[in-house]
C-alpha atoms as a PDB file:
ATOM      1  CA  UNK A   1      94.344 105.116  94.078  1.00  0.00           C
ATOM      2  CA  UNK A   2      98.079 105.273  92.746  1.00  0.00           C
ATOM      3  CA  UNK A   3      98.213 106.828  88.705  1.00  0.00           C
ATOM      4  CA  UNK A   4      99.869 105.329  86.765  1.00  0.00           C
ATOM      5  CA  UNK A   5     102.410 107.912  86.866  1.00  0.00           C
ATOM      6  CA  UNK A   6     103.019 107.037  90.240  1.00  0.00           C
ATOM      7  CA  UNK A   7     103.279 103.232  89.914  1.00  0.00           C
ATOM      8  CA  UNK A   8     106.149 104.825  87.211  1.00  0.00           C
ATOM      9  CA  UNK A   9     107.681 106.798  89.664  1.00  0.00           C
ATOM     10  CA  UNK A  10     108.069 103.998  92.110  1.00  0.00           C
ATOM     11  CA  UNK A  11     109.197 101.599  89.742  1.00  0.00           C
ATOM     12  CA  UNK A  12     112.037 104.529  88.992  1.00  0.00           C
ATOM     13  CA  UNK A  13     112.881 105.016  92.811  1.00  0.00           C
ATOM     14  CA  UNK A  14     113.183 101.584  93.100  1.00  0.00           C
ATOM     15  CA  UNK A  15     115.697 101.081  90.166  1.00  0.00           C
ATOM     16  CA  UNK A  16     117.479 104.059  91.186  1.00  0.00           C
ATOM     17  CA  UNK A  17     118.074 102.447  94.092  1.00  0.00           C
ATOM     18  CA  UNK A  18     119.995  99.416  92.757  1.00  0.00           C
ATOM     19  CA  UNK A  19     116.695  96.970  93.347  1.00  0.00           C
ATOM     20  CA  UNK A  20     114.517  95.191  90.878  1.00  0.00           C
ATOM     21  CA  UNK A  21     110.867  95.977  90.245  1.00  0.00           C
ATOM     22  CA  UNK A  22     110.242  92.948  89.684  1.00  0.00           C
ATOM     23  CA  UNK A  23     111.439  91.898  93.303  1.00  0.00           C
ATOM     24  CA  UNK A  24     108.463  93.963  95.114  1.00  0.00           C
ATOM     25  CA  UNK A  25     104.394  93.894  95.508  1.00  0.00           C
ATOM     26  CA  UNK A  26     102.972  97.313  95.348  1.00  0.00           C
ATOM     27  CA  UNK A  27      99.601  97.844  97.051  1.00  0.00           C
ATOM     28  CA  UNK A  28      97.392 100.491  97.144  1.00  0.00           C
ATOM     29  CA  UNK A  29      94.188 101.081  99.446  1.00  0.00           C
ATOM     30  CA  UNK A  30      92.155 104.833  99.108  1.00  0.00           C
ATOM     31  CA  UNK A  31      91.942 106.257 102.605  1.00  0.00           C
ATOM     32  CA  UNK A  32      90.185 109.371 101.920  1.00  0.00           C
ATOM     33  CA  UNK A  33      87.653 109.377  99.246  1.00  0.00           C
ATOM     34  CA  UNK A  34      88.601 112.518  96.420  1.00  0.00           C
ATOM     35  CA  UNK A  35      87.116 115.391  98.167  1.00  0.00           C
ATOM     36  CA  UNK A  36      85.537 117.817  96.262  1.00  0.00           C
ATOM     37  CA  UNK A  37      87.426 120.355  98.293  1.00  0.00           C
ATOM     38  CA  UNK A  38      90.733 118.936  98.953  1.00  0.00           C
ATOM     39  CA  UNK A  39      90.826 117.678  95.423  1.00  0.00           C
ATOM     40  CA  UNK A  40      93.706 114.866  96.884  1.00  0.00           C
ATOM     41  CA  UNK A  41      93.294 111.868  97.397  1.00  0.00           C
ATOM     42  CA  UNK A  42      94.861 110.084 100.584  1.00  0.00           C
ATOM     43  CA  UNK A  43      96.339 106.463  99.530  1.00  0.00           C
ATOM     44  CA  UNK A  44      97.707 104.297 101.840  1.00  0.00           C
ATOM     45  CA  UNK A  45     100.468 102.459  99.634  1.00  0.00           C
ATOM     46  CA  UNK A  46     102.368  99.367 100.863  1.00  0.00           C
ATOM     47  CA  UNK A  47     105.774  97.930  99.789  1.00  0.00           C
ATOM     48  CA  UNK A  48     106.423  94.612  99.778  1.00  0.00           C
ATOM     49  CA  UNK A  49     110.057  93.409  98.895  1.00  0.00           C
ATOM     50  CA  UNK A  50     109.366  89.500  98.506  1.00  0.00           C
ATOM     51  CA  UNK A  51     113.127  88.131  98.920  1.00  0.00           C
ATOM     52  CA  UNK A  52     113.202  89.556 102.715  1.00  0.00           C
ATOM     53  CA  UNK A  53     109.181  89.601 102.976  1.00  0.00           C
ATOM     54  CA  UNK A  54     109.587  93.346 104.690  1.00  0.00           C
ATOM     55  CA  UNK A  55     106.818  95.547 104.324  1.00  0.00           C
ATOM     56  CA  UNK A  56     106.319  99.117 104.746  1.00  0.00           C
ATOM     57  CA  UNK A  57     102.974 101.686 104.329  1.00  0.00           C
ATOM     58  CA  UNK A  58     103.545 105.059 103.043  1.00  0.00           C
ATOM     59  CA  UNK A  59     100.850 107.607 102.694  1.00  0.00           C
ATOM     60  CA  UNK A  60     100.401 109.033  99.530  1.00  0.00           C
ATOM     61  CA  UNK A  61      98.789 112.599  98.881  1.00  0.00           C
ATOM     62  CA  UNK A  62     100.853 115.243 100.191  1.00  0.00           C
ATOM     63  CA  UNK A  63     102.901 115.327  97.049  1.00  0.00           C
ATOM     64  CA  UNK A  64     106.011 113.456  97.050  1.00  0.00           C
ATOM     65  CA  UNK A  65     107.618 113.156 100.205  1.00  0.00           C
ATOM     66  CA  UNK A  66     106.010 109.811 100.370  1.00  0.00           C
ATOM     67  CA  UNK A  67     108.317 108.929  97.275  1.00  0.00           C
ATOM     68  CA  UNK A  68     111.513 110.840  99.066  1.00  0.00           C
ATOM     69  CA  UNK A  69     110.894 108.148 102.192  1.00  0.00           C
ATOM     70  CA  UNK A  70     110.743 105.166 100.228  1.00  0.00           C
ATOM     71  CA  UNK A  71     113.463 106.416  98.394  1.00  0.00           C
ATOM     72  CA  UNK A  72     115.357 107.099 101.704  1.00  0.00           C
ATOM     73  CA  UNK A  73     114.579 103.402 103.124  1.00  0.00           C
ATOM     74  CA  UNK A  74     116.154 101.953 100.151  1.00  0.00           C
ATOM     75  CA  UNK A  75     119.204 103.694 100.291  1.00  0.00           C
ATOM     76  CA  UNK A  76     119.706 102.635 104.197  1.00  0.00           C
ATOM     77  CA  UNK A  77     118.430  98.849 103.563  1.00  0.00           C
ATOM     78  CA  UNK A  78     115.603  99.549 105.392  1.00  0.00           C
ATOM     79  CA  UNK A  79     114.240  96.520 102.993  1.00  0.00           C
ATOM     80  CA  UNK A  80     117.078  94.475 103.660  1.00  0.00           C
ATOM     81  CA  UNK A  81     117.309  94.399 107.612  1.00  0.00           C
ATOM     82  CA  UNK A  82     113.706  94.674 109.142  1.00  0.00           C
ATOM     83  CA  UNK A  83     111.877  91.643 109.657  1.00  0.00           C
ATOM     84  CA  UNK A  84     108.172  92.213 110.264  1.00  0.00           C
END
């Protein structure tokens, strides 16, 4: 599951990006239990924005290029102009 570090860092990437927090859903699902000798966990988090009901799933684990893609999608209105 997300830290709450994480949930942080999105809310930060999200008002970086000229949005509100308070305009998305944030889920989180575990995909990969911790393993003992990964010591990662694998996260499946989904963005919701709610005015434009898009949604997109990042996975989470491999540091933060997860965050750098959401990040990215903002920026180009990703949230704005699909409709899934």
């Amino acid at each position: 599951m997300l830290t709450q570090e994480e949930y942080e860092n999105i809310q930060h990437t999200i008002r970086e990006s000229r949005y509100s927090p308070d305009d998305f859903e944030i889920s989180a699902v575990d995909m990969i239990e911790r393993s003992h000798q990964l010591n990662m966990d694998i996260t499946a988090v989904t963005i919701l924005f709610v005015p434009t009901k898009v949604r997109k799933t990042y996975i989470s684990g491999f540091g933060y290029t997860w965050l750098w893609q959401l990040e990215a999608d903002l920026k180009n209105g990703t949230f704005d102009t699909l409709r899934k």
